[in-house]
Protein backbone atom coordinates (compact mmCIF):
# COMPACT_ATOMS: atom_id res chain seq x y z
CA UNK A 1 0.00 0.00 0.00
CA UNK A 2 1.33 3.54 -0.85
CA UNK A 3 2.23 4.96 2.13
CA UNK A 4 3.36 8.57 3.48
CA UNK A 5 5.36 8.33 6.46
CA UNK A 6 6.05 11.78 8.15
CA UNK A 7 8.63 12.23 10.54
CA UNK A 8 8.40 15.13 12.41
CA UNK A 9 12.10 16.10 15.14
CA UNK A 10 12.33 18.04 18.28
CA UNK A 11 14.69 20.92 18.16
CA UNK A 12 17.01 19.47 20.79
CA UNK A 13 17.40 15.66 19.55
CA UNK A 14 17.83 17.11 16.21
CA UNK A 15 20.75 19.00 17.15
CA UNK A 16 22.47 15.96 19.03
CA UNK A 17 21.94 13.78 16.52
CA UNK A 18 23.57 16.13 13.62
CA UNK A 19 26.19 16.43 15.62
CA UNK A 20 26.89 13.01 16.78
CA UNK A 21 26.30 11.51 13.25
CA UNK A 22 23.31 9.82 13.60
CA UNK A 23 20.70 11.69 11.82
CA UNK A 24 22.54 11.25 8.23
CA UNK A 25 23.13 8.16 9.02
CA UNK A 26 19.68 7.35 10.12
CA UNK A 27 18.42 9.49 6.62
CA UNK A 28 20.60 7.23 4.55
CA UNK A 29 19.47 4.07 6.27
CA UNK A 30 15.70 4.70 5.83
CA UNK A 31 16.34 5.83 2.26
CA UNK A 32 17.74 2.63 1.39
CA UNK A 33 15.28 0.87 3.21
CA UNK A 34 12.41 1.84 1.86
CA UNK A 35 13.87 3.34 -1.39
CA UNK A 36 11.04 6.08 -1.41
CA UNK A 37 9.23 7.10 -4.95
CA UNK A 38 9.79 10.43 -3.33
CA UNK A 39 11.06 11.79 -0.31
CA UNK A 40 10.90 15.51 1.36
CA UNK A 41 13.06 17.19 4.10
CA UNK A 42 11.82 21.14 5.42
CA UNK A 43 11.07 22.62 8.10
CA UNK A 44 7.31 22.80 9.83
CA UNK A 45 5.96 24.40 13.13
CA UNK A 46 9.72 24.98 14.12
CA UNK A 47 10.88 21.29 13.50
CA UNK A 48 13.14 19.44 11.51
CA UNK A 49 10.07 17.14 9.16
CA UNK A 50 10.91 14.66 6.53
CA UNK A 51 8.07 13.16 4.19
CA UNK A 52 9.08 9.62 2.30
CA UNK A 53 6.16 8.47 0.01
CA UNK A 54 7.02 4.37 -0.27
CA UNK A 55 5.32 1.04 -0.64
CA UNK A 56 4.03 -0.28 2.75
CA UNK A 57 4.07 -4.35 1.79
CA UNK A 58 3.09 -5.70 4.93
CA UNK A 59 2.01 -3.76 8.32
CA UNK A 60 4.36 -6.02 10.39
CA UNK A 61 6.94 -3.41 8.72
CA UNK A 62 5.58 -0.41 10.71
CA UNK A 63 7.90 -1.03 13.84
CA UNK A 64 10.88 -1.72 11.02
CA UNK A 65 10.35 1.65 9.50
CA UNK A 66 8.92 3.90 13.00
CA UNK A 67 11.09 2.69 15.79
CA UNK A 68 14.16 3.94 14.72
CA UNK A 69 13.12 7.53 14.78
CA UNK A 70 10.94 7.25 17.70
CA UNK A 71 14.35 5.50 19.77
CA UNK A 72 17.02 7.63 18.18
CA UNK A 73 15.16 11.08 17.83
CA UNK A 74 12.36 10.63 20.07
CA UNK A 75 10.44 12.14 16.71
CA UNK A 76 7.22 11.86 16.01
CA UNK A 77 5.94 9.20 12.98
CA UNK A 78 2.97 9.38 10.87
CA UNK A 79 2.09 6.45 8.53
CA UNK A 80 -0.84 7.87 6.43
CA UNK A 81 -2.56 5.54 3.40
CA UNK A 82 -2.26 7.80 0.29
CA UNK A 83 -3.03 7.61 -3.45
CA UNK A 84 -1.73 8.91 -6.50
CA UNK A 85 -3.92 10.28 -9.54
CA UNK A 86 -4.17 6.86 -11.23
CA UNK A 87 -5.40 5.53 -7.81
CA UNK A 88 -7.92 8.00 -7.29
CA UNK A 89 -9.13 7.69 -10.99
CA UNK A 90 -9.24 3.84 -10.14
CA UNK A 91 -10.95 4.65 -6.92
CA UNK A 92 -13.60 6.31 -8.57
CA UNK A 93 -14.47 5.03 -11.45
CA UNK A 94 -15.80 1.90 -9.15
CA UNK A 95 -18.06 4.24 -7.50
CA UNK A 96 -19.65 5.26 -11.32
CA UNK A 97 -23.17 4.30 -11.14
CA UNK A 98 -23.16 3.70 -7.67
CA UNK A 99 -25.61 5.09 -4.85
């Protein structure tokens, strides 16, 4: 299932972990992980956010993907369901006709 995971840092365990190493690190990891069909990295509300849009095969991977940014960053982790435009044209056309 296509799946946005948003990561969202505190100030504070940002800053240790960029200057400790581990947040690259921790980046390049999940990026090779997952190996995203897009992935985002900005600012938001005063916090360090990331976005990766990737393919969700199996829900037992939701601890793989979440833990390590919950244990190294104490972040917060979002795992949203999401479509694309030929998903939601899918989506819809098998609600043509129906009431």
């Amino acid at each position: 299932m296509r799946t946005m995971m948003k990561i969202t840092i505190p100030a504070a365990s940002g800053n240790k972990a960029i200057v400790d190493g581990s947040l690259p690190r921790l980046m390049q990891t999940t990026l090779e992980t997952l190996k995203p069909e897009a992935a985002y990295f900005f600012p938001q509300n005063g916090k360090r956010t990331a976005l990766f849009i990737f393919d969700l095969k199996d829900t037992a991977q939701i601890p793989v993907v979440g833990e390590p940014f919950f244990m190294n960053l104490e972040a917060e982790v979002e795992l949203i369901p999401v479509m694309n435009g030929q998903d939601l044209q899918a989506g819809l056309s098998q609600l043509a006709g129906k009431k």
